[in-house]
PDB file of N, CA and C in Angstrom:
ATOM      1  N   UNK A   1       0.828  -1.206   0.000  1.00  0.00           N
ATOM      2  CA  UNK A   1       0.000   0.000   0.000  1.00  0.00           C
ATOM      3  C   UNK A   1       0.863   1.258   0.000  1.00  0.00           C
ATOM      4  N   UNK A   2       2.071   1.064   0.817  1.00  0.00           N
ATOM      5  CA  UNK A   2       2.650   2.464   1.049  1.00  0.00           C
ATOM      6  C   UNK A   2       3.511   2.583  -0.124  1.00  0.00           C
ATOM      7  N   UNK A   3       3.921   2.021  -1.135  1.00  0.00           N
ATOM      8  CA  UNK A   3       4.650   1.736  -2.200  1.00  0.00           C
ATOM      9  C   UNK A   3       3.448   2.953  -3.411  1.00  0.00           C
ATOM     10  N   UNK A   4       2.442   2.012  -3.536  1.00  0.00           N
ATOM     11  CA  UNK A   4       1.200   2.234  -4.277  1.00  0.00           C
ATOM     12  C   UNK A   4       1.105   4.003  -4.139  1.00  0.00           C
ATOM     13  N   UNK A   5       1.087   4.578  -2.852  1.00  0.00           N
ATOM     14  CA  UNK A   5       0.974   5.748  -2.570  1.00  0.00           C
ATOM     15  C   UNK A   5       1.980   6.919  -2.548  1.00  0.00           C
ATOM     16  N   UNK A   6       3.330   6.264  -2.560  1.00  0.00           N
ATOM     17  CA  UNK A   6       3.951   6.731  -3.179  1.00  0.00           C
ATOM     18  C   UNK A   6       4.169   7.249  -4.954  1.00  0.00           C
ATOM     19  N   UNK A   7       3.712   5.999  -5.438  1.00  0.00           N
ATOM     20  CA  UNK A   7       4.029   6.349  -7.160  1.00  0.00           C
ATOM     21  C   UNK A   7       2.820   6.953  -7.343  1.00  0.00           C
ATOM     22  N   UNK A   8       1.248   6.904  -6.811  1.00  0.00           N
ATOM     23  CA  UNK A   8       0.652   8.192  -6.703  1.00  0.00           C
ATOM     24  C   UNK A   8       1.281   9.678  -6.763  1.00  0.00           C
ATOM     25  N   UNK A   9       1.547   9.548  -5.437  1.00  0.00           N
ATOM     26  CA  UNK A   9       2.588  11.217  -5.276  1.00  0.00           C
ATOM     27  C   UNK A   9       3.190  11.068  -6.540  1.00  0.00           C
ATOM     28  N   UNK A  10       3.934  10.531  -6.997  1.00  0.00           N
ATOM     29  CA  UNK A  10       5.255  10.637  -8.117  1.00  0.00           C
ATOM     30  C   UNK A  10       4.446  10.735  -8.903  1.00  0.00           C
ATOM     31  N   UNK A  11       2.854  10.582  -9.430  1.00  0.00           N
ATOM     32  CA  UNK A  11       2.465  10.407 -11.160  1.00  0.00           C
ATOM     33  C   UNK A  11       2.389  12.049 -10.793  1.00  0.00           C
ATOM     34  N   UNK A  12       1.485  12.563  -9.697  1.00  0.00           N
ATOM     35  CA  UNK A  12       0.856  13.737  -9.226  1.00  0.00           C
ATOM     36  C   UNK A  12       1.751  14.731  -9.312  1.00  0.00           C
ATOM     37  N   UNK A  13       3.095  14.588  -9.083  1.00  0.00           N
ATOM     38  CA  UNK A  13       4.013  15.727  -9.172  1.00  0.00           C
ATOM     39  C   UNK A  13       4.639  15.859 -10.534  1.00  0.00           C
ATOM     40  N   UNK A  14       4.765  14.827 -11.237  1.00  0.00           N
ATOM     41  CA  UNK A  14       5.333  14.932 -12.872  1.00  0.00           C
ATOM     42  C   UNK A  14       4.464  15.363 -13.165  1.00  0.00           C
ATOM     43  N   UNK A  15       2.909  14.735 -13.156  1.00  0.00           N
ATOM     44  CA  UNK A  15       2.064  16.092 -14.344  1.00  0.00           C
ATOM     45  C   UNK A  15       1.922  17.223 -13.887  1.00  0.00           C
ATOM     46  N   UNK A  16       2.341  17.928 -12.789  1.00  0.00           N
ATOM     47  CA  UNK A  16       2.401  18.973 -12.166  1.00  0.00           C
ATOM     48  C   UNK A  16       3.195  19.742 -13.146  1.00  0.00           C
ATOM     49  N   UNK A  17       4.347  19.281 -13.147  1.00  0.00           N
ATOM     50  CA  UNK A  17       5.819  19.900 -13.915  1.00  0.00           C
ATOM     51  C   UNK A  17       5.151  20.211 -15.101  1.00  0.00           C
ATOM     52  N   UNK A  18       5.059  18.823 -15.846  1.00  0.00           N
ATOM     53  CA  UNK A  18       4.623  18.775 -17.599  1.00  0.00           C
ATOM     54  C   UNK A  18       3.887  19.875 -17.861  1.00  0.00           C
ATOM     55  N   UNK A  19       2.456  20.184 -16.724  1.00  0.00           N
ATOM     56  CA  UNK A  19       1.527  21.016 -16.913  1.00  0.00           C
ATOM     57  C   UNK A  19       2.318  22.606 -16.878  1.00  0.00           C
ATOM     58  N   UNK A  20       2.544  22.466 -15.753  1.00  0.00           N
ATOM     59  CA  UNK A  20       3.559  23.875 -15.412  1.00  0.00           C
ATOM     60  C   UNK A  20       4.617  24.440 -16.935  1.00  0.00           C
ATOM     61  N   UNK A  21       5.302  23.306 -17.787  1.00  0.00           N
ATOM     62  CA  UNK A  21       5.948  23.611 -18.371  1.00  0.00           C
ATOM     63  C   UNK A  21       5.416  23.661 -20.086  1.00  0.00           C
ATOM     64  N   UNK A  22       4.399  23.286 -20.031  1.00  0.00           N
ATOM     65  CA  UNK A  22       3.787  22.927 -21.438  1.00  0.00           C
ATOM     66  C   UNK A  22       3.712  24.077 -22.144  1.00  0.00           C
ATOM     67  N   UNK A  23       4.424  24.302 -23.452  1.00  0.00           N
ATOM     68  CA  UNK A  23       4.276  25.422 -23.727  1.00  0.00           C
ATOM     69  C   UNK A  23       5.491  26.202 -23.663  1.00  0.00           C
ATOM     70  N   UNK A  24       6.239  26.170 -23.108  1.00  0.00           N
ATOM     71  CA  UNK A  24       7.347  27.123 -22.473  1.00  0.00           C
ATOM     72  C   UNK A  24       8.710  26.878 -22.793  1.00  0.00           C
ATOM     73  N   UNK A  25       9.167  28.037 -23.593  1.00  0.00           N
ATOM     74  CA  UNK A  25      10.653  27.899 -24.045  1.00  0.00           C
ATOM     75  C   UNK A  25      11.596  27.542 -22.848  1.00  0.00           C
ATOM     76  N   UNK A  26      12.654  27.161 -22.860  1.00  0.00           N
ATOM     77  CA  UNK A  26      13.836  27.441 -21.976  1.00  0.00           C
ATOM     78  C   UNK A  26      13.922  28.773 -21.344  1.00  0.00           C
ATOM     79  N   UNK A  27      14.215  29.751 -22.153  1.00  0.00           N
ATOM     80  CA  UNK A  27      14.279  31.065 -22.085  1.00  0.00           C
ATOM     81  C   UNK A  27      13.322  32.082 -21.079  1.00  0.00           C
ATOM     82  N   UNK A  28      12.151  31.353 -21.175  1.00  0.00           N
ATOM     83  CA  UNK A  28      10.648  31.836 -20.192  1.00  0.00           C
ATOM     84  C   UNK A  28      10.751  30.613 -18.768  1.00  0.00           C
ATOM     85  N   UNK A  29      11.402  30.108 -19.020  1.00  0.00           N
ATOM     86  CA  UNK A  29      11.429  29.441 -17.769  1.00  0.00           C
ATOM     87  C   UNK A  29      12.201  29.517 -17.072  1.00  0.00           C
ATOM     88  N   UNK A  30      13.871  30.118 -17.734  1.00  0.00           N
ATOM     89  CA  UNK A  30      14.618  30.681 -16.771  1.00  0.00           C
ATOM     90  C   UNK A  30      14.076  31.970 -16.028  1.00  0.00           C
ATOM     91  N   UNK A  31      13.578  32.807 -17.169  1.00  0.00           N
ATOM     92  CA  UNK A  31      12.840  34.344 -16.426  1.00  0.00           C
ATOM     93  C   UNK A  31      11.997  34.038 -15.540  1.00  0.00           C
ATOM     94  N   UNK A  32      11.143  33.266 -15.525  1.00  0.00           N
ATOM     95  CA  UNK A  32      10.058  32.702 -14.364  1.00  0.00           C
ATOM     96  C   UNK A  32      10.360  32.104 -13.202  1.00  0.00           C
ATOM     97  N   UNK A  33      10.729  33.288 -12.184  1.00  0.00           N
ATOM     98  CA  UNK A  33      11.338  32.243 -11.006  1.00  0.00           C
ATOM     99  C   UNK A  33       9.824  31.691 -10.420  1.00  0.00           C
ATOM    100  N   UNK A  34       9.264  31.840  -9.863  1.00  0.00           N
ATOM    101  CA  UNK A  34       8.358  31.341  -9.687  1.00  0.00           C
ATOM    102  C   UNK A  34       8.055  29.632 -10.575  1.00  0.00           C
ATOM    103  N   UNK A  35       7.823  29.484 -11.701  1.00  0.00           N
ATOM    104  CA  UNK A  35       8.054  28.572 -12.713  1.00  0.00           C
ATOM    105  C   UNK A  35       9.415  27.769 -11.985  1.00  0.00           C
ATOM    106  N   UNK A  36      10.280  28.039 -12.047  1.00  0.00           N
ATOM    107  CA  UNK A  36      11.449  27.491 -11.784  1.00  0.00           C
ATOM    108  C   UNK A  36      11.308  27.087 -10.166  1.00  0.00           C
ATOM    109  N   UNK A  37      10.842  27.689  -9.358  1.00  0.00           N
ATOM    110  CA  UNK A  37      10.887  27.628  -7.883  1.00  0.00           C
ATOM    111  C   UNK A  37      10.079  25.823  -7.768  1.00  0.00           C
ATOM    112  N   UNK A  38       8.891  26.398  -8.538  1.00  0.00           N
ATOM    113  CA  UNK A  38       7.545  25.059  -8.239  1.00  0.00           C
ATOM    114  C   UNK A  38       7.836  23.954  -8.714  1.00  0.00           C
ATOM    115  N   UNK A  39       8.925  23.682 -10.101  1.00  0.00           N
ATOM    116  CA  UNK A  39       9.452  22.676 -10.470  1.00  0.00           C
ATOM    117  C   UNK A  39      10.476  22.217  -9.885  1.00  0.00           C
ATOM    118  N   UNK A  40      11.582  22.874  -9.293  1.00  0.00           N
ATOM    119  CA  UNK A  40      12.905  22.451  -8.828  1.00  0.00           C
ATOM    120  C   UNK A  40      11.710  21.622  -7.193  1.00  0.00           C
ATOM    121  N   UNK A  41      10.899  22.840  -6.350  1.00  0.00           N
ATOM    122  CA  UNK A  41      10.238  22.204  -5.300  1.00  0.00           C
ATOM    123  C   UNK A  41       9.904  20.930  -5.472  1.00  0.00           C
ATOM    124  N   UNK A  42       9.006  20.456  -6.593  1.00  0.00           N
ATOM    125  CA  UNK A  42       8.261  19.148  -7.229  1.00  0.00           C
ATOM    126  C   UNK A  42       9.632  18.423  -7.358  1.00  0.00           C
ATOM    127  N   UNK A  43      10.109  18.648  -7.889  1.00  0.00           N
ATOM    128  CA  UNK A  43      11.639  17.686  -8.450  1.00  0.00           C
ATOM    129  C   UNK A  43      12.147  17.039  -6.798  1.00  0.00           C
ATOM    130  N   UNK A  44      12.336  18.294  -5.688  1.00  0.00           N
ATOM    131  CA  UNK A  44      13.166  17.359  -4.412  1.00  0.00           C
ATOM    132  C   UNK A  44      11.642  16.699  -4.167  1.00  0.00           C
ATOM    133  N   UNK A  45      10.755  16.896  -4.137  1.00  0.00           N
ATOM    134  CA  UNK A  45       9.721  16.271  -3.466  1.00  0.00           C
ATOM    135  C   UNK A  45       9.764  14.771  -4.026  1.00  0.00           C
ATOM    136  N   UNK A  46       9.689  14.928  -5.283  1.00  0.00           N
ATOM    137  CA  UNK A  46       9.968  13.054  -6.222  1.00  0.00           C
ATOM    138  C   UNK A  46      11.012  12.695  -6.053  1.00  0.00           C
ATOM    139  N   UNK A  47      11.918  13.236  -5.343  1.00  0.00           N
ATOM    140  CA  UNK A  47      13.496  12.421  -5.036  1.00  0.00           C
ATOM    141  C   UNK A  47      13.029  11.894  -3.794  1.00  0.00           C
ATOM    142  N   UNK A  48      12.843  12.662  -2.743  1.00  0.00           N
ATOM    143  CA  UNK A  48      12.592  12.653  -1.548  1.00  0.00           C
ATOM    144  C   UNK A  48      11.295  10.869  -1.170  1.00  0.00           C
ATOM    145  N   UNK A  49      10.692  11.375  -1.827  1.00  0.00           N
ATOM    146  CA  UNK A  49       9.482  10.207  -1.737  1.00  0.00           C
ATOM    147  C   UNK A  49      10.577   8.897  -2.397  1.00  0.00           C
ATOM    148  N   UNK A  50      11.695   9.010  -3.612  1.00  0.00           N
ATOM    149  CA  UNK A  50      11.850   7.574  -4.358  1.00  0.00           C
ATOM    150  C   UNK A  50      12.682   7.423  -3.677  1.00  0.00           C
ATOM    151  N   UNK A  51      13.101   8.316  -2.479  1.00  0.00           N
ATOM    152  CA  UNK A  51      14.151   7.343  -1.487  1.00  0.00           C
ATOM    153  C   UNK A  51      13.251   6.612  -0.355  1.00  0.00           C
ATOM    154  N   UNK A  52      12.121   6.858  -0.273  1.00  0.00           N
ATOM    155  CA  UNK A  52      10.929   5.828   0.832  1.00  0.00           C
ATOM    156  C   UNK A  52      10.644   4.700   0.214  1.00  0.00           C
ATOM    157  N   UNK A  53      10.622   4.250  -1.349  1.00  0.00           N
ATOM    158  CA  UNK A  53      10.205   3.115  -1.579  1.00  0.00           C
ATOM    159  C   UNK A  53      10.625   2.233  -1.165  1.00  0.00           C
ATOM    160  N   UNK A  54      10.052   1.266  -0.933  1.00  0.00           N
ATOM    161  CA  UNK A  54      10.585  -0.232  -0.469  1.00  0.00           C
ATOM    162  C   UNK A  54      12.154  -1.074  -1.270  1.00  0.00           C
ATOM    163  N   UNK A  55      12.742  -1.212  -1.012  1.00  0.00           N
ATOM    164  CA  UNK A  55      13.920  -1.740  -2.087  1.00  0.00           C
ATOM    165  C   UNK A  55      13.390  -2.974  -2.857  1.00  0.00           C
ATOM    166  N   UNK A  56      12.715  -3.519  -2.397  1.00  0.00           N
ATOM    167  CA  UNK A  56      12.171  -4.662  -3.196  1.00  0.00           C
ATOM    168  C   UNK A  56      11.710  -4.608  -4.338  1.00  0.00           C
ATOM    169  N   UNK A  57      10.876  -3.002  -4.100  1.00  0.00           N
ATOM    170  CA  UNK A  57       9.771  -2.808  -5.153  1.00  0.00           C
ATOM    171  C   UNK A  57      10.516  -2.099  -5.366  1.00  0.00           C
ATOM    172  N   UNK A  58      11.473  -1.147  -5.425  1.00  0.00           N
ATOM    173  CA  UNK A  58      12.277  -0.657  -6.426  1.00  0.00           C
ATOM    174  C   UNK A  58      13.638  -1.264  -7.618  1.00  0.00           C
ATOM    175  N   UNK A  59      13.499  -2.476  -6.740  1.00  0.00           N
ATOM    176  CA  UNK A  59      14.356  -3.775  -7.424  1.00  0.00           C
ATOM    177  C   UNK A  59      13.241  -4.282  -8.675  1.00  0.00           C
ATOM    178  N   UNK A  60      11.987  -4.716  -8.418  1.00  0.00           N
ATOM    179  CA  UNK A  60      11.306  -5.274  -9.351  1.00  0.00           C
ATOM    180  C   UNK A  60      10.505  -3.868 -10.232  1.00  0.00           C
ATOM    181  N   UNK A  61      10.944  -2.863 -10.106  1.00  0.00           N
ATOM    182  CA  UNK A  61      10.797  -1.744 -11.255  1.00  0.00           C
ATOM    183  C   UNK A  61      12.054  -0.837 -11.723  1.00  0.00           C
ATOM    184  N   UNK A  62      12.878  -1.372 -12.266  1.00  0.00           N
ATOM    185  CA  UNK A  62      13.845  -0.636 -12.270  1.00  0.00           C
ATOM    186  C   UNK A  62      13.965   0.204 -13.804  1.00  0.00           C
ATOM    187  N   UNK A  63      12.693   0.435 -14.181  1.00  0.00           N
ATOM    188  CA  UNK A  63      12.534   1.278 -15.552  1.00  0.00           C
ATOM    189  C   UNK A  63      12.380   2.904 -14.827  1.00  0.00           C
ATOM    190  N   UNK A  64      12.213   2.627 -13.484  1.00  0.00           N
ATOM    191  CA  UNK A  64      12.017   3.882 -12.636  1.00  0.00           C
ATOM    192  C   UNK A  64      13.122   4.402 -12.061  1.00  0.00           C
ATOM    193  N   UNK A  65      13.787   5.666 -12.618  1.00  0.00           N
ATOM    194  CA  UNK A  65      15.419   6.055 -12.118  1.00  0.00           C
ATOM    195  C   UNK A  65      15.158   6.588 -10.516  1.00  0.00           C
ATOM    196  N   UNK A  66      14.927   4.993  -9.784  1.00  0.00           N
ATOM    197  CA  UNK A  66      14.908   5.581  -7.790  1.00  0.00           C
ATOM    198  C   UNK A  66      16.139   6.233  -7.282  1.00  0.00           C
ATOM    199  N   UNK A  67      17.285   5.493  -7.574  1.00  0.00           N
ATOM    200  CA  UNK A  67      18.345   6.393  -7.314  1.00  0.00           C
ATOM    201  C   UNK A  67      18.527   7.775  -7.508  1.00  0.00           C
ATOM    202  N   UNK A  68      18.291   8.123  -9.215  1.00  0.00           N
ATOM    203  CA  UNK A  68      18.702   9.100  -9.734  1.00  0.00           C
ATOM    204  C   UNK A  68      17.862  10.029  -9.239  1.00  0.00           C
ATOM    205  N   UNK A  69      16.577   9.790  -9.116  1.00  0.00           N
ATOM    206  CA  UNK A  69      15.687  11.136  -8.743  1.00  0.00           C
ATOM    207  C   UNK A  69      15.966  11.425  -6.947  1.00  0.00           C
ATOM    208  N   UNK A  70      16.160  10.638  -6.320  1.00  0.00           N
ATOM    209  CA  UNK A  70      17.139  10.958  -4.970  1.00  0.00           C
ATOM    210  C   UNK A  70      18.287  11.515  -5.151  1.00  0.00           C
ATOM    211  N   UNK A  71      18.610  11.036  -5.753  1.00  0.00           N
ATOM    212  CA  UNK A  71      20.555  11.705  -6.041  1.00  0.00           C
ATOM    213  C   UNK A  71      19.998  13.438  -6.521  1.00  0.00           C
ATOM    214  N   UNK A  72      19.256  13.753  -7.559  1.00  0.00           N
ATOM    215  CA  UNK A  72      18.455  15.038  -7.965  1.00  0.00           C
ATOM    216  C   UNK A  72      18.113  15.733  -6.701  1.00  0.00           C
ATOM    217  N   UNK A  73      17.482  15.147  -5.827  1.00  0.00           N
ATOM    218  CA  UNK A  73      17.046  15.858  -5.071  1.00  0.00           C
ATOM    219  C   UNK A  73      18.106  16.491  -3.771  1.00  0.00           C
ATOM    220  N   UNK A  74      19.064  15.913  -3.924  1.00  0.00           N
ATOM    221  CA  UNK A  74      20.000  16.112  -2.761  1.00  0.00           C
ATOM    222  C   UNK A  74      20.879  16.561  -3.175  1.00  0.00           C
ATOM    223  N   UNK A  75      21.427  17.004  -4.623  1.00  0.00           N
ATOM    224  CA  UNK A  75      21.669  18.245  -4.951  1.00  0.00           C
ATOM    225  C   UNK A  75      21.094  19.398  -5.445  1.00  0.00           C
ATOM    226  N   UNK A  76      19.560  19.330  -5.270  1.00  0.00           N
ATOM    227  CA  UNK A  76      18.855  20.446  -5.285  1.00  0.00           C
ATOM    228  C   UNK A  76      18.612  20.590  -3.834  1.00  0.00           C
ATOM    229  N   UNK A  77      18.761  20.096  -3.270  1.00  0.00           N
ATOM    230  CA  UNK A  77      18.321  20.370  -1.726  1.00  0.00           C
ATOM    231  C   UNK A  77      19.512  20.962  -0.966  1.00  0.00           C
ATOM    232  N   UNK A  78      20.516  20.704  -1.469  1.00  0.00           N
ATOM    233  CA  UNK A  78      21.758  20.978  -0.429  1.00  0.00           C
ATOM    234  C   UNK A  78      22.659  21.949  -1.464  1.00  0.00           C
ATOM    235  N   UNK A  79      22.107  22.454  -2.647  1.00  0.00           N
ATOM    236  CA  UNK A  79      22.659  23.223  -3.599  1.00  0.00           C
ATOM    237  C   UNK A  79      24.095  23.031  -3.797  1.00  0.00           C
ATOM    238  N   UNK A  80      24.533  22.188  -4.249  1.00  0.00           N
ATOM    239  CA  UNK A  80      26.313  21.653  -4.380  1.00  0.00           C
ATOM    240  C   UNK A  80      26.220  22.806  -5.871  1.00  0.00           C
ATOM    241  N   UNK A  81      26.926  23.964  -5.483  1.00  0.00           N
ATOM    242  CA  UNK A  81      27.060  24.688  -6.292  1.00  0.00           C
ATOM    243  C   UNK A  81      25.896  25.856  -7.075  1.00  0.00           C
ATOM    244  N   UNK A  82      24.734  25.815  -6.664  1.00  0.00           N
ATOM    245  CA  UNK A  82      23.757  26.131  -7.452  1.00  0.00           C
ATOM    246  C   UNK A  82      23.324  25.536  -8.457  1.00  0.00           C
ATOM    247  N   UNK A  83      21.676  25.409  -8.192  1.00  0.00           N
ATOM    248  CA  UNK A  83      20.423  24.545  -9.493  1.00  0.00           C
ATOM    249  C   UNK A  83      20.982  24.845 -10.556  1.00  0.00           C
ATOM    250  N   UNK A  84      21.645  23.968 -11.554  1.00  0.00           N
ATOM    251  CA  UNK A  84      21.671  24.250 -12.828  1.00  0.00           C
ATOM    252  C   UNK A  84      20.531  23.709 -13.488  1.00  0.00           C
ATOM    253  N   UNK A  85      20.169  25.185 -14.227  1.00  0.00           N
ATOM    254  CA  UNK A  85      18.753  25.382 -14.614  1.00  0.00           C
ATOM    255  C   UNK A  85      18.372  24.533 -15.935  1.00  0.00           C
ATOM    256  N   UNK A  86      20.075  24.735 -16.718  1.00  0.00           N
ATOM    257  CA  UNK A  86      19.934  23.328 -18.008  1.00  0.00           C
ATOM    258  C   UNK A  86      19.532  22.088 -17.582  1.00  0.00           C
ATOM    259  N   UNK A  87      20.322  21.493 -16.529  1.00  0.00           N
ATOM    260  CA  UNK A  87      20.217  20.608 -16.376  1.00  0.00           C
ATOM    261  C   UNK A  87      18.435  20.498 -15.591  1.00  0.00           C
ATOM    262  N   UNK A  88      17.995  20.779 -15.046  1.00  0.00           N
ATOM    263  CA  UNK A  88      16.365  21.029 -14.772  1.00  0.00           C
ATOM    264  C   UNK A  88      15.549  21.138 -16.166  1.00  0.00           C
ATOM    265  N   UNK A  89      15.956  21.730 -16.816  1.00  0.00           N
ATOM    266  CA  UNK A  89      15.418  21.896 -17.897  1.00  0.00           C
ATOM    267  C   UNK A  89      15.181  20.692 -18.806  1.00  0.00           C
ATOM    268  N   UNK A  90      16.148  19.963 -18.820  1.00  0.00           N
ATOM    269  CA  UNK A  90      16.552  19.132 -19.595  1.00  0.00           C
ATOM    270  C   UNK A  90      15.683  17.861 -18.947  1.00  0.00           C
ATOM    271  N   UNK A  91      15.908  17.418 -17.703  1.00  0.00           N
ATOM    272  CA  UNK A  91      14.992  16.391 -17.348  1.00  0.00           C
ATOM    273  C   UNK A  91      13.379  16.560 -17.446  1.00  0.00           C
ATOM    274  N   UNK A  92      13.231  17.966 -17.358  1.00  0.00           N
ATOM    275  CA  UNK A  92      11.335  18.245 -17.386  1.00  0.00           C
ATOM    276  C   UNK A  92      11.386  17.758 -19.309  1.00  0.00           C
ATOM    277  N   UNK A  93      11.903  18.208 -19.510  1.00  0.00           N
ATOM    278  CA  UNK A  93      11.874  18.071 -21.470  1.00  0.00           C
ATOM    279  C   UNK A  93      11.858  16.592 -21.735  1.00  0.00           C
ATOM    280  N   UNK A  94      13.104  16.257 -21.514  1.00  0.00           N
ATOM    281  CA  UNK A  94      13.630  14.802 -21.908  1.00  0.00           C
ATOM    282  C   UNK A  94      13.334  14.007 -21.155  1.00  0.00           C
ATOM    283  N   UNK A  95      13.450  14.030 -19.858  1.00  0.00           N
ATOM    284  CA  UNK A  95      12.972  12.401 -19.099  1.00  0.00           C
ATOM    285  C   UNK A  95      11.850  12.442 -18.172  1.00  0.00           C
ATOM    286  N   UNK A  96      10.984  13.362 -18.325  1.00  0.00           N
ATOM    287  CA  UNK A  96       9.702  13.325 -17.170  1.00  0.00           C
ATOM    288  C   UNK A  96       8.910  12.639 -18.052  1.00  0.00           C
ATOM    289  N   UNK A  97       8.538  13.072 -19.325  1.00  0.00           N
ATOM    290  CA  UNK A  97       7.773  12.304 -20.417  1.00  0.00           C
ATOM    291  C   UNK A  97       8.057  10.786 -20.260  1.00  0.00           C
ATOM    292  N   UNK A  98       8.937  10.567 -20.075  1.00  0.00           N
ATOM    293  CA  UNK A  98       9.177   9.000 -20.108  1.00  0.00           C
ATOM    294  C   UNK A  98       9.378   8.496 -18.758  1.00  0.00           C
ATOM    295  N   UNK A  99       9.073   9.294 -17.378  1.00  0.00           N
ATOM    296  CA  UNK A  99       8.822   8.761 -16.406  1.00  0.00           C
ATOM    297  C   UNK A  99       7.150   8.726 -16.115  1.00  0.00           C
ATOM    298  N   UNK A 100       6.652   9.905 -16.548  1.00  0.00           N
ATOM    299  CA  UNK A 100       5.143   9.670 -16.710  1.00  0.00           C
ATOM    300  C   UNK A 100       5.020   7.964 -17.539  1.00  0.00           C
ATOM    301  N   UNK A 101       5.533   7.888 -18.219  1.00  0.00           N
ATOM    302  CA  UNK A 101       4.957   6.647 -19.015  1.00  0.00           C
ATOM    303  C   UNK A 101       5.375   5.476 -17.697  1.00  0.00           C
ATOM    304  N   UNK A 102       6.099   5.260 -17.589  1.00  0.00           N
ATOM    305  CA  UNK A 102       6.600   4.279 -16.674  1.00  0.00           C
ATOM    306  C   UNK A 102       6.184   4.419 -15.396  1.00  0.00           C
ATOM    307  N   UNK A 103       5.574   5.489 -14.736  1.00  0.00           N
ATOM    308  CA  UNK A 103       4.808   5.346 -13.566  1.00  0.00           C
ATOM    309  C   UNK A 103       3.639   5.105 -13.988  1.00  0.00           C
ATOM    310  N   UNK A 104       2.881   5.323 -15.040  1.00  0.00           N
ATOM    311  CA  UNK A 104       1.471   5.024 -15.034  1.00  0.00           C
ATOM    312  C   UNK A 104       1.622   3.372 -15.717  1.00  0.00           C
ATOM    313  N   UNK A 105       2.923   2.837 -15.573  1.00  0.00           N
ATOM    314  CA  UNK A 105       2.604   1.212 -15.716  1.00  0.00           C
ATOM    315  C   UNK A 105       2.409   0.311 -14.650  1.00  0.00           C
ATOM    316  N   UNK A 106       3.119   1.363 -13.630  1.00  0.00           N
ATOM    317  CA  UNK A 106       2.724   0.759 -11.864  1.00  0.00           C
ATOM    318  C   UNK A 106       2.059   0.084 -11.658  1.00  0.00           C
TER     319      UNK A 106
END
């Protein structure tokens, strides 16, 4: 159950982003702190939660980057250098789309 409610949270905060970003150059999303604030927030929040999953069940889904979105979040959380905004950018673009797909196979 507590697994289940987790990848809830996780579908709930990627379409958050997608929604937030749909539409939106690079360029308008650096100017938008706000924009930038609510996604980087959403981003530690889905790290934060894929370090609670069970290891088991993160062993028998491993199309789901659990590490990586923890590892994300704990250098957005502890700012090792300052959010690089490419690199934010780049995962809402390139790999949230394909984590939406893979959480809604849960």
């Amino acid at each position: 159950m507590r697994n289940e409610v987790i990848v809830q949270k996780l579908q709930g905060y990627t379409e958050k982003i997608l929604v937030y970003c749909e539409s939106v150059t690079y360029e308008e999303f650096c100017r938008d702190t706000k924009l930038v604030e609510a996604c980087v927030f959403n981003l530690s929040q889905m790290g934060e939660l894929a370090n609670r999953i069970d290891t088991a069940y993160a062993e028998n889904h491993p199309a789901i980057p659990w590490r990586l979105l923890y590892g994300l979040r704990n250098r957005i959380v502890h700012d090792y250098e300052g959010v690089n905004l490419r690199l934010i950018w780049e995962i809402i673009r390139d790999d949230l789309p394909e984590l939406k797909v893979e959480l809604n196979k849960l």
